[in-house]
C-alpha atoms as a PDB file:
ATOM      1  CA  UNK A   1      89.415   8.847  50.954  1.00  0.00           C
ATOM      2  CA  UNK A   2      88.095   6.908  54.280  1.00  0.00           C
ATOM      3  CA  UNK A   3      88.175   3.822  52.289  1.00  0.00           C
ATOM      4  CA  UNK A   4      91.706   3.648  51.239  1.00  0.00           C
ATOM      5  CA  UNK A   5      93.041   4.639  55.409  1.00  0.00           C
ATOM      6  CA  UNK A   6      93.480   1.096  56.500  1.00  0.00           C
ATOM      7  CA  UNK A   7      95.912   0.281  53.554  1.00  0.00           C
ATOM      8  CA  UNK A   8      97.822   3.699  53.997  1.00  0.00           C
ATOM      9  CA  UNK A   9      98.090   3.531  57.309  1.00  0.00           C
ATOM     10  CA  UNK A  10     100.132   0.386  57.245  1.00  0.00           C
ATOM     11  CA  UNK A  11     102.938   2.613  55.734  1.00  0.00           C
ATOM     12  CA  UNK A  12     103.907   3.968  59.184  1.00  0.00           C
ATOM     13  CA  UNK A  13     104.493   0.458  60.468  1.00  0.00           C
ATOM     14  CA  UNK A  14     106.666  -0.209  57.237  1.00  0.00           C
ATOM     15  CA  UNK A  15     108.374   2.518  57.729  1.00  0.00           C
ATOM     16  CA  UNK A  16     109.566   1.988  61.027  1.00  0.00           C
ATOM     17  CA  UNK A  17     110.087  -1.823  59.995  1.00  0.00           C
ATOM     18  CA  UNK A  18     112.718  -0.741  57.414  1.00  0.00           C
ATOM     19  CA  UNK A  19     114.501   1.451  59.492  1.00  0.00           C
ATOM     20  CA  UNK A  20     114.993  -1.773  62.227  1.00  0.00           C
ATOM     21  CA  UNK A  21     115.647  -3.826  59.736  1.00  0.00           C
ATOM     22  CA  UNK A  22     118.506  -1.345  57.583  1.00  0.00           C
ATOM     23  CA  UNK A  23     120.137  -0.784  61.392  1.00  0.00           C
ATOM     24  CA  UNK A  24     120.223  -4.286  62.153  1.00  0.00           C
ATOM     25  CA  UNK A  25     121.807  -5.366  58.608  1.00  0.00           C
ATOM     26  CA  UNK A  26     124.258  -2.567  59.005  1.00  0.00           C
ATOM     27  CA  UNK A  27     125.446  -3.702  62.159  1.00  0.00           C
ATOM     28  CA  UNK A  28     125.145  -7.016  61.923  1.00  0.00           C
ATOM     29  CA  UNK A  29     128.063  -6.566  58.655  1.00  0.00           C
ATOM     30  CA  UNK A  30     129.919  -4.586  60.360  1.00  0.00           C
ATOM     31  CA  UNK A  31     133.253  -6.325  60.455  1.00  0.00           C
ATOM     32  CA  UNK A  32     135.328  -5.415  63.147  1.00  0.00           C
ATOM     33  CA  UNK A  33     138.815  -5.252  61.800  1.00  0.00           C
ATOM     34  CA  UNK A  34     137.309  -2.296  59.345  1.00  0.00           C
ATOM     35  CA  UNK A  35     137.768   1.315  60.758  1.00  0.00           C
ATOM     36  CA  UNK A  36     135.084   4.158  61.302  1.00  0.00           C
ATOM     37  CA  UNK A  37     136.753   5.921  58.686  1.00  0.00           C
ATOM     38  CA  UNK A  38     136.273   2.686  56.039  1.00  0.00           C
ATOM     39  CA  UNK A  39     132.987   2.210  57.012  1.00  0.00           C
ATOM     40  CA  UNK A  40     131.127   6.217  57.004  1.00  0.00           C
ATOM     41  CA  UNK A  41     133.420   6.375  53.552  1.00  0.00           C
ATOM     42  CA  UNK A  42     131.886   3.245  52.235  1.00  0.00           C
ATOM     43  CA  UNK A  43     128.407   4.535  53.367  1.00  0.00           C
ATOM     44  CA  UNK A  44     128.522   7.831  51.568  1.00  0.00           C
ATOM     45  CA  UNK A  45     130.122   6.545  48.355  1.00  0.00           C
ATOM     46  CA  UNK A  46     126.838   4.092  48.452  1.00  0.00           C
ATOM     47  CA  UNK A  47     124.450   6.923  48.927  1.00  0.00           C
ATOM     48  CA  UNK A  48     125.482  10.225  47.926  1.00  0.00           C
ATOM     49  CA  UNK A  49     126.536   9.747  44.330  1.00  0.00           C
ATOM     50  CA  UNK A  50     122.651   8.775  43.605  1.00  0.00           C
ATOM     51  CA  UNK A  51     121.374  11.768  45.853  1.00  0.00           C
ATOM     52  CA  UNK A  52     123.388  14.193  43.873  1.00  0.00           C
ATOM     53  CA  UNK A  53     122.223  12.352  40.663  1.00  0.00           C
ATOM     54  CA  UNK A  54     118.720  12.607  41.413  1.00  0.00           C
ATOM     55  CA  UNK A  55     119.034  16.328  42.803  1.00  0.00           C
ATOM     56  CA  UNK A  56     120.052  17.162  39.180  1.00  0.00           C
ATOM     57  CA  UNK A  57     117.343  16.159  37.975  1.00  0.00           C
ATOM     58  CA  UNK A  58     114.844  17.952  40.685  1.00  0.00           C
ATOM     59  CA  UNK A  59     117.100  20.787  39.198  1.00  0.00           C
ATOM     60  CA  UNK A  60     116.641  20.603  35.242  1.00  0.00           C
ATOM     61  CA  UNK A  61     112.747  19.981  36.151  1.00  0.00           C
ATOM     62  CA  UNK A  62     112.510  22.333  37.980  1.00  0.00           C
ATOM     63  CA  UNK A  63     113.792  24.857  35.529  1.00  0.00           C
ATOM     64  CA  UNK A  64     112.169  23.710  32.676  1.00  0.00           C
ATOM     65  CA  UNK A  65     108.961  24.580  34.415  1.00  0.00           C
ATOM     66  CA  UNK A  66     110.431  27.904  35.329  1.00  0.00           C
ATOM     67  CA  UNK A  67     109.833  27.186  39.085  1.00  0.00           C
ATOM     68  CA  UNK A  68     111.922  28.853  42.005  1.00  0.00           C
ATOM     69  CA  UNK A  69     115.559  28.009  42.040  1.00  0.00           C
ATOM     70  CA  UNK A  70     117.604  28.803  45.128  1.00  0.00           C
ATOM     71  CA  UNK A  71     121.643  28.184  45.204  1.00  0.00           C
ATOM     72  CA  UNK A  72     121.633  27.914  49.156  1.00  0.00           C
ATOM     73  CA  UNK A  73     118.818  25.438  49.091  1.00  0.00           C
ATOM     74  CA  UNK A  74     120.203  23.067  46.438  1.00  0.00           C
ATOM     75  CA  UNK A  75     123.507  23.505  48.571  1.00  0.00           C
ATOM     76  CA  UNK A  76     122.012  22.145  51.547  1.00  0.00           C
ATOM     77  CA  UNK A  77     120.086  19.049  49.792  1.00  0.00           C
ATOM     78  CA  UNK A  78     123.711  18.141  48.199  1.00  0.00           C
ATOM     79  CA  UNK A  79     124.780  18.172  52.053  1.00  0.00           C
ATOM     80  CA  UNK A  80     122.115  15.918  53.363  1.00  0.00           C
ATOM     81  CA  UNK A  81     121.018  18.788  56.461  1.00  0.00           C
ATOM     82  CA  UNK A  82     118.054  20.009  54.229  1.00  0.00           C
ATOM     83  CA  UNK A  83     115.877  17.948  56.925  1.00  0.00           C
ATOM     84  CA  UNK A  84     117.440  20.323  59.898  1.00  0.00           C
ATOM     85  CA  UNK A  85     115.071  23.481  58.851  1.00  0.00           C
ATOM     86  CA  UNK A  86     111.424  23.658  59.856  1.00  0.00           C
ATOM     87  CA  UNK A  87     110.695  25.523  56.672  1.00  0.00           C
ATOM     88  CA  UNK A  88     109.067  22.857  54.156  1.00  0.00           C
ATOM     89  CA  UNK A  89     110.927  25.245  51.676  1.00  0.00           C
ATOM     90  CA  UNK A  90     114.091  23.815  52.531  1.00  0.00           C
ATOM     91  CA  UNK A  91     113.062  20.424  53.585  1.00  0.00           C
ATOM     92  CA  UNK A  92     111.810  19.569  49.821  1.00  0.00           C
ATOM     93  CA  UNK A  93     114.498  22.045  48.277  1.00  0.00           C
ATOM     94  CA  UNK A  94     112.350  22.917  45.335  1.00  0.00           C
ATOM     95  CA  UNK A  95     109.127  23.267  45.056  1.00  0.00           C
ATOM     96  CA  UNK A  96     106.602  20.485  43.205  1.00  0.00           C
ATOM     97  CA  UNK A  97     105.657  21.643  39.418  1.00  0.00           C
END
């Protein structure tokens, strides 16, 4: 839809908005008496517990609508490299129903 462009295409500078913005914030609370360790630990307890919730869920969908379930693939979103293959297949884990 032509009409609609000019407001999606504002996404893109969003987009790279929030990821300025989420670098700067993250080292900007840094604190420097807190170790690498501390911090990546800290980071992962804040993200992955939701990833892996939501994952489940792309799981129970996705066999309730009988669609394509692959161990290896679900394996791989859990880890956070889905994004490393080319194949959309593995980028989006399971396929939309």
């Amino acid at each position: 839809m032509p009409e609609t462009y000019p407001l999606v295409s504002m996404g893109q500078a969003g987009v790279t908005f929030f990821f300025l913005l989420s670098g700067f914030v993250l080292a900007w609370s840094m604190n420097p008496s807190t170790s690498k360790r501390q911090f990546y630990w800290r980071r992962f307890a804040r993200i992955w517990p939701l990833h892996a919730l939501t994952a489940l869920a792309a799981v129970v969908l996705s066999l309730s609508a009988q669609g394509d379930q692959s161990v290896p693939r679900l394996l791989a979103s859990l880890l956070l490299v889905q994004g490393r293959f080319a194949d959309p297949h593995w980028v989006y884990t399971f396929p939309r129903v």
